[in-house]
Each structure stands twice: as structure tokens, then as C-alpha cells.
Protein backbone atom coordinates (compact mmCIF):
# COMPACT_ATOMS: atom_id res chain seq x y z
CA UNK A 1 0.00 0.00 0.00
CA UNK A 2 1.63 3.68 -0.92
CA UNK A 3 1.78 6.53 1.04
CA UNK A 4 -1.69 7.93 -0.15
CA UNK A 5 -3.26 4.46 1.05
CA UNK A 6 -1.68 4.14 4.17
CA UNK A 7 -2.88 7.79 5.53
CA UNK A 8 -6.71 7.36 3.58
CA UNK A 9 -6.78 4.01 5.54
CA UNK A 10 -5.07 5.34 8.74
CA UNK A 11 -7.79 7.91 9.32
CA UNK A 12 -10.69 6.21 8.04
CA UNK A 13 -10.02 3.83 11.15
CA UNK A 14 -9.22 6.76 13.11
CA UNK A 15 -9.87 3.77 16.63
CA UNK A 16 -7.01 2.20 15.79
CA UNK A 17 -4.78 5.30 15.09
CA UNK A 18 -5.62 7.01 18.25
CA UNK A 19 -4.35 3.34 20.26
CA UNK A 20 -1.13 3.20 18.26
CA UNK A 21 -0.70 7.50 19.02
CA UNK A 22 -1.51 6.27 23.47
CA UNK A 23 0.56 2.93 22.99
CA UNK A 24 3.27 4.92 21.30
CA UNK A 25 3.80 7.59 24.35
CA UNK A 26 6.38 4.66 25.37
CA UNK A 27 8.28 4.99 22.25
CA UNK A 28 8.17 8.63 23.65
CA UNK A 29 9.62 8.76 26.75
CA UNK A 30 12.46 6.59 25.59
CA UNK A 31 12.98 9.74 22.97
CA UNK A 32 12.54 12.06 26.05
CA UNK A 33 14.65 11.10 28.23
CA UNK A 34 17.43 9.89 25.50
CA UNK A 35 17.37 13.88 24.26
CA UNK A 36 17.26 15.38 27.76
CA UNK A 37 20.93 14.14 28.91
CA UNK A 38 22.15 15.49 26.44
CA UNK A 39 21.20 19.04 27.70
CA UNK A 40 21.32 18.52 31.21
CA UNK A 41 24.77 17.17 31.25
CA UNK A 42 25.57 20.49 30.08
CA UNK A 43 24.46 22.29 33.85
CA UNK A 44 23.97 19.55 36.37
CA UNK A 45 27.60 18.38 35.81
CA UNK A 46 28.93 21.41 38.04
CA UNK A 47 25.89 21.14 40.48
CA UNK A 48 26.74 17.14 41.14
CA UNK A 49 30.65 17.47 40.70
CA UNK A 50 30.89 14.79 37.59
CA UNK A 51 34.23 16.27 37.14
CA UNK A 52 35.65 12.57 34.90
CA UNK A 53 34.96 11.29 31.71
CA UNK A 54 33.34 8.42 33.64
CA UNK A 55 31.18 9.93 35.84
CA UNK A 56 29.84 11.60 33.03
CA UNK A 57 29.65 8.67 30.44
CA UNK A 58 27.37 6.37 33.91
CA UNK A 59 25.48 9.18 33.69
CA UNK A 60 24.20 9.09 30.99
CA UNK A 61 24.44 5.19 30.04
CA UNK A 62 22.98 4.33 33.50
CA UNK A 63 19.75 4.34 32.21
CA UNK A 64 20.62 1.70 30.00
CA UNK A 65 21.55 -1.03 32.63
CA UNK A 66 18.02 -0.39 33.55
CA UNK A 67 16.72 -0.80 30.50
CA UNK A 68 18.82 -4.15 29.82
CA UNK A 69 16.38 -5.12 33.05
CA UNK A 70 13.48 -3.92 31.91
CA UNK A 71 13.90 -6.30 28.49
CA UNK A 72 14.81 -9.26 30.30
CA UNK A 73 11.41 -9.27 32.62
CA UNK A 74 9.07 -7.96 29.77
CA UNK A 75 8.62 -10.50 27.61
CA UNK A 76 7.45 -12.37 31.06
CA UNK A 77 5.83 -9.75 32.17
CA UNK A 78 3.81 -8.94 28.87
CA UNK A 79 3.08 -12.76 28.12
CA UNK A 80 1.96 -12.74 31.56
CA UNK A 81 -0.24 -10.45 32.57
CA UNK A 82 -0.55 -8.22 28.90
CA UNK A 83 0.81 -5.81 26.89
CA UNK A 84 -1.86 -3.11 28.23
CA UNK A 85 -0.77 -3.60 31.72
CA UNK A 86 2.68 -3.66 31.48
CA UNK A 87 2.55 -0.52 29.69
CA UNK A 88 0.51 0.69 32.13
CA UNK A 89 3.22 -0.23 35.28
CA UNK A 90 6.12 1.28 33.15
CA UNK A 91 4.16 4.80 32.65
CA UNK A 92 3.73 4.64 36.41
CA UNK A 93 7.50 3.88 36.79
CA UNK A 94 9.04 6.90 34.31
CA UNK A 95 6.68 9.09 36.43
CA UNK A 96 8.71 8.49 39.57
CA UNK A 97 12.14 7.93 38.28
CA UNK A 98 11.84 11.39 36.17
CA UNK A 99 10.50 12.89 39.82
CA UNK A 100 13.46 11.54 41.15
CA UNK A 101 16.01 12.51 38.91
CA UNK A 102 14.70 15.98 39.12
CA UNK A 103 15.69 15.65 43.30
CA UNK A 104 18.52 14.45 43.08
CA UNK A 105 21.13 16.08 45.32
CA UNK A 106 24.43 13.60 44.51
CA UNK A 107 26.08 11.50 41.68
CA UNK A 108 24.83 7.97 43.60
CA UNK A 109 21.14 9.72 43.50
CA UNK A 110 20.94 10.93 39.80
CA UNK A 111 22.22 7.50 38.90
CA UNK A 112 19.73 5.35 41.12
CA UNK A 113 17.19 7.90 39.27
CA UNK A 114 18.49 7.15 35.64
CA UNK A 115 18.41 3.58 36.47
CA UNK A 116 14.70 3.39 37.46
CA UNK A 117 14.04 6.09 34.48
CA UNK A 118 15.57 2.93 31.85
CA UNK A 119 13.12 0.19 34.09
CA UNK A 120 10.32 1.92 32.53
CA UNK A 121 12.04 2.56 28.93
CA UNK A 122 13.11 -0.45 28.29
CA UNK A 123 9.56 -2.13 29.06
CA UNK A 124 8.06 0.43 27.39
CA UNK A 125 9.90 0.18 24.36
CA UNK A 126 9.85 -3.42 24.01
CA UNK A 127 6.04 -3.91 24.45
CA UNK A 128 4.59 -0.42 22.43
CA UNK A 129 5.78 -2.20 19.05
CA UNK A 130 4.25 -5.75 20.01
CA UNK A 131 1.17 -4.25 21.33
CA UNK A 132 0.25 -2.24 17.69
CA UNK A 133 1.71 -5.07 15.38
CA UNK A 134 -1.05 -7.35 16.97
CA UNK A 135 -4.40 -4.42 16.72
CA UNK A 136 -2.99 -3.63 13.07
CA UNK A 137 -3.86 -5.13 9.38
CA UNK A 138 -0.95 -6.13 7.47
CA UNK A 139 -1.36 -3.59 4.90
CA UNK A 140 -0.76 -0.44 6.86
CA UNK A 141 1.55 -2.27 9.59
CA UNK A 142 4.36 -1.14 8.81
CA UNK A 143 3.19 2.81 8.28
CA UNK A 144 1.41 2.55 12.02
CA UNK A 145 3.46 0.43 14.07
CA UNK A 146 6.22 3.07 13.22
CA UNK A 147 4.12 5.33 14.80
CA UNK A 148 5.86 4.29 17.44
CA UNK A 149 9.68 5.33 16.36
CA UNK A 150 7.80 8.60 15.13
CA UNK A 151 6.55 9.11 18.89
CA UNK A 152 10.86 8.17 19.74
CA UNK A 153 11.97 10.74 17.43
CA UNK A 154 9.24 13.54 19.34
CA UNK A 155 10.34 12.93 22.35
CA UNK A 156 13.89 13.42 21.20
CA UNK A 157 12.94 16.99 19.80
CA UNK A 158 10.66 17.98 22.47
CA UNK A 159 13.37 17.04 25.28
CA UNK A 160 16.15 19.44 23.42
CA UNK A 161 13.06 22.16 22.47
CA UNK A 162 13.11 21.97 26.42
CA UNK A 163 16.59 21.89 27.13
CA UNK A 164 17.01 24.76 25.39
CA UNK A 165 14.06 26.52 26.65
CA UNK A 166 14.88 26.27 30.13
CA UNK A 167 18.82 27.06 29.85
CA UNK A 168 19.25 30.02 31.18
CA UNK A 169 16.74 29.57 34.13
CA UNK A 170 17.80 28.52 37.63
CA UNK A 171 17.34 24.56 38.67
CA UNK A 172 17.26 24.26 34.59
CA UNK A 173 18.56 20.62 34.35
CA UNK A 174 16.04 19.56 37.46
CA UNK A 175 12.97 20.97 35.60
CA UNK A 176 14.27 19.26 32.74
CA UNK A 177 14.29 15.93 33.74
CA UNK A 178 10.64 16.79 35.81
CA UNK A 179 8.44 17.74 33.04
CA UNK A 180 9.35 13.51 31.67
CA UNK A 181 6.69 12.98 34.37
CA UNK A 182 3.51 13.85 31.83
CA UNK A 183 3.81 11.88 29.22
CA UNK A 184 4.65 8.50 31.48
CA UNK A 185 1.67 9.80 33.67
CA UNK A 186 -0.41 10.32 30.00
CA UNK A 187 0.50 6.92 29.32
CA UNK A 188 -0.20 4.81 32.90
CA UNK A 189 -3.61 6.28 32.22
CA UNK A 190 -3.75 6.42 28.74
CA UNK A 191 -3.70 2.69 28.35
CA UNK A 192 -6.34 1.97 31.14
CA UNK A 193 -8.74 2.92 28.31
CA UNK A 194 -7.03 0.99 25.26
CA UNK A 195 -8.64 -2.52 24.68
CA UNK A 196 -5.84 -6.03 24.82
CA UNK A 197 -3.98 -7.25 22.33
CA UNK A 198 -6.40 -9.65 20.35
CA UNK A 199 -3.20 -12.46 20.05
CA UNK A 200 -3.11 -12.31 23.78
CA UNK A 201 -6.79 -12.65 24.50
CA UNK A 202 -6.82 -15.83 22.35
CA UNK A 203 -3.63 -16.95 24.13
CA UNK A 204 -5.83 -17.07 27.47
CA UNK A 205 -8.44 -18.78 25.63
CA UNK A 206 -10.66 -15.12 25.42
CA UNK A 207 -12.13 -15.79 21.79
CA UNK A 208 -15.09 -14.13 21.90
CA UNK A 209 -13.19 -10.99 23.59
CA UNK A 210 -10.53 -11.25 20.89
CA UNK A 211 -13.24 -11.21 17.99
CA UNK A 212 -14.94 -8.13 19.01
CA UNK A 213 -11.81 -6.54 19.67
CA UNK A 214 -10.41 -6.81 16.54
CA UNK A 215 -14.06 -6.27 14.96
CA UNK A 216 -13.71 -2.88 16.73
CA UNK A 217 -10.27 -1.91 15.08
CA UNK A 218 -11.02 -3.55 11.81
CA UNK A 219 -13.22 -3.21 8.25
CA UNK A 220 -15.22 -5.14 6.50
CA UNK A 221 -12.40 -6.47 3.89
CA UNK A 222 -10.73 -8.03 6.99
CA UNK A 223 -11.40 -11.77 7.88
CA UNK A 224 -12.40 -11.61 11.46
CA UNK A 225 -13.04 -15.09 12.31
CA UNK A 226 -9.89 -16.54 9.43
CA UNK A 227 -7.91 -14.05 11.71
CA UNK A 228 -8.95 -15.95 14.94
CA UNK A 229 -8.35 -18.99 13.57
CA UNK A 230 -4.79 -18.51 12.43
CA UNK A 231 -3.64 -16.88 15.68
CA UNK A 232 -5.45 -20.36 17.43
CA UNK A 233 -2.94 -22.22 15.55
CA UNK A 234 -0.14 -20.49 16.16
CA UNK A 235 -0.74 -20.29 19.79
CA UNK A 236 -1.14 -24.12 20.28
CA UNK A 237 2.01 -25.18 20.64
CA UNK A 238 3.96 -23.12 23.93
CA UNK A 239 7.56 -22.05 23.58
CA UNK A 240 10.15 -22.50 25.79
CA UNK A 241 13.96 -20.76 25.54
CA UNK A 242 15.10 -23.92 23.93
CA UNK A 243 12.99 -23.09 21.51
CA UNK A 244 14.86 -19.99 20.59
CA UNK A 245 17.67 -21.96 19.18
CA UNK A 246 15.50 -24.62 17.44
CA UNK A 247 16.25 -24.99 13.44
CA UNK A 248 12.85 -23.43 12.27
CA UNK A 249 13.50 -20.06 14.39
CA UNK A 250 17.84 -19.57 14.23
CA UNK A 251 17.06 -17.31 11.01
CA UNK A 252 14.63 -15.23 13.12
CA UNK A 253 17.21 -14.96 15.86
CA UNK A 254 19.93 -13.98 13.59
CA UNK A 255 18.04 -11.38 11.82
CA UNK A 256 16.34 -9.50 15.45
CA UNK A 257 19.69 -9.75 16.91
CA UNK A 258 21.35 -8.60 13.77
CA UNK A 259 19.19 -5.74 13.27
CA UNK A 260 19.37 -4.81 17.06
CA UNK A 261 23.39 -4.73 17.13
CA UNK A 262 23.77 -2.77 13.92
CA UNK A 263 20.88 -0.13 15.42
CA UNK A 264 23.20 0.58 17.94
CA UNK A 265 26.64 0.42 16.85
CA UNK A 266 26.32 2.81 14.08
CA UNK A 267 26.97 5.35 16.90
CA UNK A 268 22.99 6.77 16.71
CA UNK A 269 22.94 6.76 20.52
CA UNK A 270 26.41 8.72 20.89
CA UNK A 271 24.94 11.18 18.40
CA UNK A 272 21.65 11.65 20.41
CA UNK A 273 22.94 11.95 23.99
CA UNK A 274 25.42 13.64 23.12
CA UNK A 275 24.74 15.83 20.38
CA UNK A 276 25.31 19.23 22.29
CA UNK A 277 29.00 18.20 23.43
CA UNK A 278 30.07 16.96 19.53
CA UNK A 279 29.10 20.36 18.31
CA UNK A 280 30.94 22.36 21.33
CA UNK A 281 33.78 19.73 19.94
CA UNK A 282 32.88 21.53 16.80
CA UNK A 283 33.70 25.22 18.16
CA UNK A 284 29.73 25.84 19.68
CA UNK A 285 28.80 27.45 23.15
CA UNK A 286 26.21 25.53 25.13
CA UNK A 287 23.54 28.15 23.66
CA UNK A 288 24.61 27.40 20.36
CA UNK A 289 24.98 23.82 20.79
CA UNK A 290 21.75 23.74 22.06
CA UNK A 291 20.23 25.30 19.72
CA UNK A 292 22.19 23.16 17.01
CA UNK A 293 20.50 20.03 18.35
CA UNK A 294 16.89 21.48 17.80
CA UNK A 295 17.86 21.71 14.39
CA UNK A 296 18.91 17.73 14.41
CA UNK A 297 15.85 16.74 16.31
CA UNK A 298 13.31 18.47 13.67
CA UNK A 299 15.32 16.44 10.48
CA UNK A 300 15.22 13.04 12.60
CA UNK A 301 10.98 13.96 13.27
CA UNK A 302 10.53 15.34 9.60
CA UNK A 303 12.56 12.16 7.89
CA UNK A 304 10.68 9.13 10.52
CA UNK A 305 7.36 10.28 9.06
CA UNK A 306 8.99 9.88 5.23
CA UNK A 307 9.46 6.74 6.68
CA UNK A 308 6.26 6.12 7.64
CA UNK A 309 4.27 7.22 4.58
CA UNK A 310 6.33 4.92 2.51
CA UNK A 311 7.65 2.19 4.68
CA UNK A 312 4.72 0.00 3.24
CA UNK A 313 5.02 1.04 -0.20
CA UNK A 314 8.91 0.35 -0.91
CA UNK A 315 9.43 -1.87 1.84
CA UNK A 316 12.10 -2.26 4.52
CA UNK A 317 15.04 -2.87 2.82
CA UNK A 318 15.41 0.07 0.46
CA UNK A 319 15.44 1.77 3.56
CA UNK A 320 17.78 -0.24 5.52
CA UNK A 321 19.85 -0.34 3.12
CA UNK A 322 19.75 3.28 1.71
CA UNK A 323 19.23 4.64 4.78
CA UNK A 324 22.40 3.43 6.45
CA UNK A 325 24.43 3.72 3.34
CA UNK A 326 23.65 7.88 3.51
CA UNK A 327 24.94 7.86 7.52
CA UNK A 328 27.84 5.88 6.72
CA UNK A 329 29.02 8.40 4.14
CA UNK A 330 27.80 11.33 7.01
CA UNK A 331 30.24 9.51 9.61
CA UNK A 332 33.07 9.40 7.33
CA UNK A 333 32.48 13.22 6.41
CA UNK A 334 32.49 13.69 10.42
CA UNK A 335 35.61 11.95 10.85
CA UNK A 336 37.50 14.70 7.78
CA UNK A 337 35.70 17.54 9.79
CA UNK A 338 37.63 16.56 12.55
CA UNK A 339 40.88 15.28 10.78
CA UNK A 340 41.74 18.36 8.99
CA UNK A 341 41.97 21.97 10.61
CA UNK A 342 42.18 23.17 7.07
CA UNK A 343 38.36 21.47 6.37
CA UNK A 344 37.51 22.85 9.75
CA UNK A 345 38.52 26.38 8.45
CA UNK A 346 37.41 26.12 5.32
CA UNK A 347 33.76 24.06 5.76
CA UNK A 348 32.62 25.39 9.68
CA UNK A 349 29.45 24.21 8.85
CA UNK A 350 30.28 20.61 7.60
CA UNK A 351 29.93 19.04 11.19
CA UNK A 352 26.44 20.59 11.67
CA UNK A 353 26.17 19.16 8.13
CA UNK A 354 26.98 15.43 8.83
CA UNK A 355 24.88 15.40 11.91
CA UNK A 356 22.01 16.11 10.08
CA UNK A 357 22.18 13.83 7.51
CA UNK A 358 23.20 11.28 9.59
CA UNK A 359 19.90 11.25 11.44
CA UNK A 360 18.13 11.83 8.44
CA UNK A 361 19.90 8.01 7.29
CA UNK A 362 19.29 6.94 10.42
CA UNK A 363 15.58 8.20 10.48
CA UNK A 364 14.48 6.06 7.17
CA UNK A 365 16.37 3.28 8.02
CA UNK A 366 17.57 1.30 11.44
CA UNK A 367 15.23 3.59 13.73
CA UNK A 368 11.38 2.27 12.46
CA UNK A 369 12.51 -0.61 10.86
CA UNK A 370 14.22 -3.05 13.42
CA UNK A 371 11.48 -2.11 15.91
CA UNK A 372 9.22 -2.84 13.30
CA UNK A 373 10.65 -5.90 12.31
CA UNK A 374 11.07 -7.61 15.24
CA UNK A 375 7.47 -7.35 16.38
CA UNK A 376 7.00 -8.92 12.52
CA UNK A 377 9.19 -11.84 12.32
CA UNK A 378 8.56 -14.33 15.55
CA UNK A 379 5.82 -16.49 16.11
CA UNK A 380 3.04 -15.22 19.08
CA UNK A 381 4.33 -18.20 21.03
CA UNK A 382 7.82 -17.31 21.50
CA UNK A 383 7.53 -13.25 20.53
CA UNK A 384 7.70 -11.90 24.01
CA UNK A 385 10.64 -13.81 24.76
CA UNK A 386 12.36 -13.56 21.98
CA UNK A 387 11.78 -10.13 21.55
CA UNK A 388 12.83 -9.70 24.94
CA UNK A 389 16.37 -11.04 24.05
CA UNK A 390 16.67 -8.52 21.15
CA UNK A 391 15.45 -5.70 23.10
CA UNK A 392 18.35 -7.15 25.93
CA UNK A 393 20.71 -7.04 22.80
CA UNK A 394 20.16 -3.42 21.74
CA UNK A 395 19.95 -1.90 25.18
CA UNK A 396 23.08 -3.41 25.75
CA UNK A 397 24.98 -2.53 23.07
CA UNK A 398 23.48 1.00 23.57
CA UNK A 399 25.16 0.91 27.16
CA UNK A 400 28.25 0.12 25.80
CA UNK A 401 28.26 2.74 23.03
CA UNK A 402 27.50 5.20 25.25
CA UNK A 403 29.49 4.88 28.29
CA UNK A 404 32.34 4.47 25.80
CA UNK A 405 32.13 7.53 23.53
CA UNK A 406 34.17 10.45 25.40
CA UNK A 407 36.70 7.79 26.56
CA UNK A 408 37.44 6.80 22.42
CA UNK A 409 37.47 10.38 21.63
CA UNK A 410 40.31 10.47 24.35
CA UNK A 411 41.81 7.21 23.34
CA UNK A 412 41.49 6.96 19.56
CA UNK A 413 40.49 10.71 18.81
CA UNK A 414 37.11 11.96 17.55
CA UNK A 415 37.43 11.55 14.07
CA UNK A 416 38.83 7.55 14.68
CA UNK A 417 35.52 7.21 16.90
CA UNK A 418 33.65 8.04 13.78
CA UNK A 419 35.61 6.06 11.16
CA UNK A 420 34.80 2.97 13.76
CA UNK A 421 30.97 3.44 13.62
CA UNK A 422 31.31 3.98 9.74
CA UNK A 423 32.93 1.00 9.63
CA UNK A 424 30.30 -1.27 11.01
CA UNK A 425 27.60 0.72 9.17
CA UNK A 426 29.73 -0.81 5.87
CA UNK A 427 29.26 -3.86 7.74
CA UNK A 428 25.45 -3.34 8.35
CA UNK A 429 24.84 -2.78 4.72
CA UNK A 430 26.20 -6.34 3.61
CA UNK A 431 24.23 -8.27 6.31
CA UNK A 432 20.99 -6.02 5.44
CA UNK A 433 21.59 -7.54 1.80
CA UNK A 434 22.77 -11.36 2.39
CA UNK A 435 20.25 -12.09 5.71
CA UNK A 436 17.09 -9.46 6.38
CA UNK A 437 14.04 -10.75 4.49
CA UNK A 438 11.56 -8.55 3.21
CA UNK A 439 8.37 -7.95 5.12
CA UNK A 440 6.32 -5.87 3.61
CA UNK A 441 2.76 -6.96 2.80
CA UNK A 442 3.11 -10.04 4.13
CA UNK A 443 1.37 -11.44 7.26
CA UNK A 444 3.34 -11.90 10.65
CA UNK A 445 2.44 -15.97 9.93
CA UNK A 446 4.04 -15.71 6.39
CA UNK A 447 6.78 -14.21 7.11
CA UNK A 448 7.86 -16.57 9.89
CA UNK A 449 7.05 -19.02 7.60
CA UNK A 450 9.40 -17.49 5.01
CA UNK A 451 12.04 -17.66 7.66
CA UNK A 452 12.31 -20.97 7.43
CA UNK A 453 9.98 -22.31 10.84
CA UNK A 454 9.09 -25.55 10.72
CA UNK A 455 6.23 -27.36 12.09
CA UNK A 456 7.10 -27.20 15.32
CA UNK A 457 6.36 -23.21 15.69
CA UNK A 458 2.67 -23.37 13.77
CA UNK A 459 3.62 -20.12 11.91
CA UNK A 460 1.64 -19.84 8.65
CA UNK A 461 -1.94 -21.42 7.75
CA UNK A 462 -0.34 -23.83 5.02
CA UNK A 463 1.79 -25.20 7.92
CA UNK A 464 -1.00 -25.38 10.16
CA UNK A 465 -1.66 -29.16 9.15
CA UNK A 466 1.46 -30.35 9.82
CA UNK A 467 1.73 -28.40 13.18
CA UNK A 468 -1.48 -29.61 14.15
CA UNK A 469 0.03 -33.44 13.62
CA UNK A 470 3.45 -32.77 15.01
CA UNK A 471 1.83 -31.65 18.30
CA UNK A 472 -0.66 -34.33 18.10
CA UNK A 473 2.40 -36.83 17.66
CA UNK A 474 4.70 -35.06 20.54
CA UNK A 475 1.53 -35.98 23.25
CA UNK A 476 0.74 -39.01 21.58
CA UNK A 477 4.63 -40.40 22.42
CA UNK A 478 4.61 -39.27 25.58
């Protein structure tokens, strides 16, 4: 479906675009609070003595110990007790851990904050994606469940909109980190009103709750009752972690993984925290700097939605690949800015430059697509868990990007740090190529089921026979 399709379709079931808009408010404060360190570093790093590299760098990467947690226990806790009330206990969570970051009187404080703030992130940013894949039609999928990477990419450029609003007031950085506390408040009780996932409800053997759930958030062309039937297959056989490394799902593994290590080690997360200090590396005051990262925060809001107009019309590879091609080339360019004091002279404006096409690659490509893919490409059996362990993946590479960055600048200087992540994004583009399927148009059954899953995962309805009989034989043997 093209662009034109996807937004006629999107508001003529304006239901299910206002739950993908309140699910998505966790995709938010992941962008909030991932924009806001960057600007509060800036002040609170004098007012809480982080006078070292490291100090700074736990800071800042703190969060994402918590939200290694957060992914471990949420595929649990979603399979468990649902997608709607998980979401619902991590709004409730960012709400106190932005409260107390915004209290915080001591390094040991602001990092007990951060880590409760990444809790509630990581949750919230593993379960937003699940919880719309399973409400949404295959045809606009991809357009709405990157709704949720569009709500990322807002709370990126509200948080530095409100960095640099409330520089030059007193308390600035504590006020930053408080006003986090409305949207994880908007979405603890924004998702008291929003109905279950429909795969869930069937899970717990809900059918008739499931039907007129998804006969709520769908049309007429849809298949209500063929829809029921094929998530009832699926869900009859129950995963277990073994079954994460079974031959019918290694493919899937290798693909969420891949996509979640090359999201991260491209550098985005370096660029995003710490936008403000690369372009005071650059020759930019904090106002400046500041006001620099606006800039970047409106190209990475202006290029998701590009994204998400065409995302189901020329599918996820062109933009994986393209995308990440384009911030390749913008990291090398970064890495001559820095190189050459002749370039710096001559091209002032190249770093600026770089940055913003950088996000804009990073915008079409690896942001809305590996979130999007990975709520595509498992079965509803094993999907929490195994999204779960790419989530784990990607937070933790995240950490490790992050809490390294000023120490390679020191080590290997700032123009080797950005040959390094151009050198994996050359990497990305050849396992985007050899390994990612396509997706697009395709239902989350038949694309497992192009993945290679055999019988034993029940993943597409021309496999549903011979899952049916393979879990007939498993309990007749005993």
C-alpha cells in the first residue's frame, strides 16, 4: 500500500490510530529522556561534581543497565499479565524515576534515578511495538506500528526544544528531567482505556473478547473469524527458551539480533545523547549547541514520518539499506571535519552538516525498521521472549556505546571514533543484503514461515496441518 493508502486508511479507522498515538507515548519517553541528557549534562555536571569522563559517560548510560532489566522481565511480564498492563506499570514507573532525577542532590542519587528512568524505557519500548503489530492489518503495519519510532523521534525533539528553553533559568537541568513525568503519567492512564492485544486474549483462551476486539479496530475487507483462527494455531504449541535456538527459528534470531546490534553500533545513541557536546567539539557554546541540536531533532521527526508514509510502499530494505548507506558516508564526512583543521577552516558548517544527515539516514532506516521488524518476524508463542532477548541485545549494546564515547574520543580521537561506527555501518549494509528478508505486505504468519519455521512453531496457515500433527504426535509419544 503507498503513502496515499496508508494515511486514507489510517484515518478512516481513526480507533485504531488514536491506540497506536496512546501505545506509542512509550516509544516517547524513551525519545525524552534519551534527548534530555544530552542538555542537562551540560548544567547539572557542576551542580553534582561529575568532574571525569566516567562519571559523566554512567550518567548518561545508567539508564541503559536499567533498561537491559526492563527487556529481560518484559517479555514475562507482557506474556503474563498483557501488553496493556505492562505498559501501564512502566508509565507509572518513568513518572517516579523522572520525579526523582529531578531531586537528586548527589552522583549515587541521579544514577539510582536514571536507572529506574531505563526500568520503565526499556519495558516500554519493548512492548509499544508488540502491542500495535497485533491491533494492526498487514497492509498499513508497517506505516502505524512506526508510529511508534515517530513518537521516539518527538520525544527526542521535544526534550532538546526543552533543554534549550529552560537554559538560562535557575534549577534548569532539574525541571528538565521533571516535566518527563507527563507523558509516562499520559500513558499509565492512557492505556487503562485501550482494549488487549487480540493475540493475547486468544492466548488465554478469550475468543469471543478477541473477535470483538479486533471487529472494533477492523473493516469489513478483513477476515475476522480466518484471523482468529490462524492466531489459534499459532498459539497451540507453547515455547520455551530452547525453543529460541530450534532450526525453524535460528534465522529469526539472527536477523532481530542482527538488526538490534547494527541499530546501535552505528553510533545513533552517541549522536543523540550527546549531540550538544560533539558540536561544542565543533567550536559551539552551550547556547549554540543547544540550539544546534533542535535543528537535528526536527530532520530526525521530519525524515521518521517519510518513513512512515512509505515504509509500506517500498518496503524495509530500500530503507535499511539506503538509509544506512547515507549515515555511513555522514560519519566518514564527520571523521575529515575533525581530521583536517584546514576542512575545519574552510567548511565550519560541515559538522552541523553530517549530523544532520546522519539522522536523516538513520531516520528512514535502522530507527522504524528493526522495531518494526522484530514485532513482525517471531511467532506469538515465542515473541515476548524472543523479543525480549533482542530488546536485551540493543539496550546493551546501547550501554556500551555510550558509556564508551568520550573515553574513544580520548583514546582513539574523535574523528577515529567516527571512522569505527562507519565501519560497522559498511558492515550493516552487507548483512541487510545477504540475511534481512523482506516484510512488507506479508502477514506476521508468512513471514515466519518465510524464515524458514518448521512445524514445530505453527507459523503460517499452510503449515498449520502439519503443526497440528506434530503436536498431536509429541503428546501421543509421551
Amino acid at each position: 500500500m503507498g503513502d496515499k493508502g496508508f494515511i486514507r486508511e489510517a484515518f478512516r479507522n481513526r480507533r485504531l490510530l488514536g491506540v497506536a498515538v496512546i501505545a506509542a507515548i512509550g516509544g516517547f519517553l524513551f525519545g525524552y529522556d534519551t534527548g534530555v541528557i544530552g542538555g542537562a549534562l551540560l548544567f547539572m555536571k557542576k551542580d553534582l561534581h561529575l568532574r571525569t569522563h566516567g562519571q559523566q559517560q554512567l550518567t548518561v548510560a545508567i539508564l541503559l543497565l536499567g533498561a537491559v532489566t526492563g527487556a529481560l522481565i518484559s517479555g514475562w511480564l507482557a506474556d503474563k499479565i498483557s501488553r496493556r498492563r505492562t505498559k501501564m506499570i512502566s508509565g507509572s514507573v518513568y513518572v517516579t524515576g523522572a520525579i526523582g532525577c529531578a531531586l537528586a542532590q548527589s552522583y549515587w542519587q541521579i544514577l539510582a534515578g536514571r536507572f529506574w528512568l531505563g526500568l520503565a524505557v526499556g519495558t516500554a519500548s519493548f512492548v509499544s511495538p508488540m502491542y500495535i503489530a497485533e491491533l494492526t492489518p498487514p497492509r498499513i503495519r508497517g506505516g502505524v506500528v512506526s508510529f511508534n519510532q515517530l513518537m521516539v523521534t518527538s520525544g527526542i525533539l521535544v526534550a532538546y526544544i526543552v533543554d534549550w528553553g529552560f537554559a538560562p533559568l535557575s534549577n534548569n537541568w532539574r525541571w528538565m528531567f521533571a516535566l518527563g513525568a507527563v507523558p509516562g503519567a499520559t500513558l499509565a492512564i492512557g492505556m487503562y482505556f485501550m482494549p488487549f492485544s487480540p493475540r493475547w486474549l486468544v492466548e488465554k483462551g478469550r475468543d469471543d473478547e478477541a473477535r470483538q476486539v479486533l471487529e472494533r479496530y477492523r473493516f469489513g475487507e478483513d477476515d475476522v473469524d480466518e484471523e482468529i483462527a490462524e492466531i489459534k494455531k499459532v498459539s497451540e504449541t507453547e515455547a520455551s527458551l530452547r525453543d529460541l535456538i530450534a532450526k525453524g527459528v535460528r534465522r529469526m534470531l539472527l536477523v532481530g539480533i542482527g538488526l538490534a546490534v547494527f541499530q546501535q553500533i552505528v553510533g545513533i545513541n552517541t549522536v543523540i545523547y550527546y549531540a550538544p557536546t560533539i558540536l561544542k567539539f565543533a567550536g559551539q557554546h552551550n547556547t549554540g549547541a543547544l540550539t544546534q541540536s533542535v535543528y537535528i531533532g526536527c530532520t530526525n521527526v521530519f525524515f521518521t514520518i517519510v518513513a512512515i508514509l512509505f515504509l509500506d510502499r517500498l518496503g524495509r530494505k530500500f530503507f535499511l539499506i539506503t538509509g544506512t548507506c547515507v549515515l555511513t558516508a555522514s560519519l566518514i564526512g564527520l571523521g575529515l571535519f575533525f581530521e583536517s583543521a584546514s576542512v575545519r577552516h574552510a567548511l565550519p558548517w560541515l559538522a552541523l552538516a553530517c549530523l544532520l544527515t546522519y539522522i536523516m539516514g538513520f531516520a528512514v532506516g535502522l530507527g522504524p525498521v528493526f522495531w518494526l521488524m522484530i514485532s513482525e518476524i517471531f511467532p506469538l508463542q515465542m515473541r515476548g521472549p524472543a523479543m525480549a532477548v533482542c530488546t536485551m541485545f540493543n539496550w546493551g549494546l546501547n550501554f556500551a556505546i555510550s558509556y564508551t564515547f568520550l573515553t574513544l574520543t580520548s583514546a582513539i580521537t574523535k574523528q577515529g571514533t567516527f571512522w569505527l561506527y562507519a565501519g560497522f555501518g559498511v558492515a550493516a549494509v552487507v548483512f541487510f543484503i545477504t540475511v534481512v528478508p523482506e516484510t512488507k505486505d506479508r502477514s506476521l504468519e508468512q513471514i515466519q514461515a518465510d524464515l524458514g519455521a518448521d512445524a514445530d512453531v505453527a507459523l503460517s496457515r499452510d503449515d498449520a496441518g502439519a503443526a497440528d500433527e506434530a503436536a498431536t504426535a509429541r503428546s501421543g509419544g509421551g
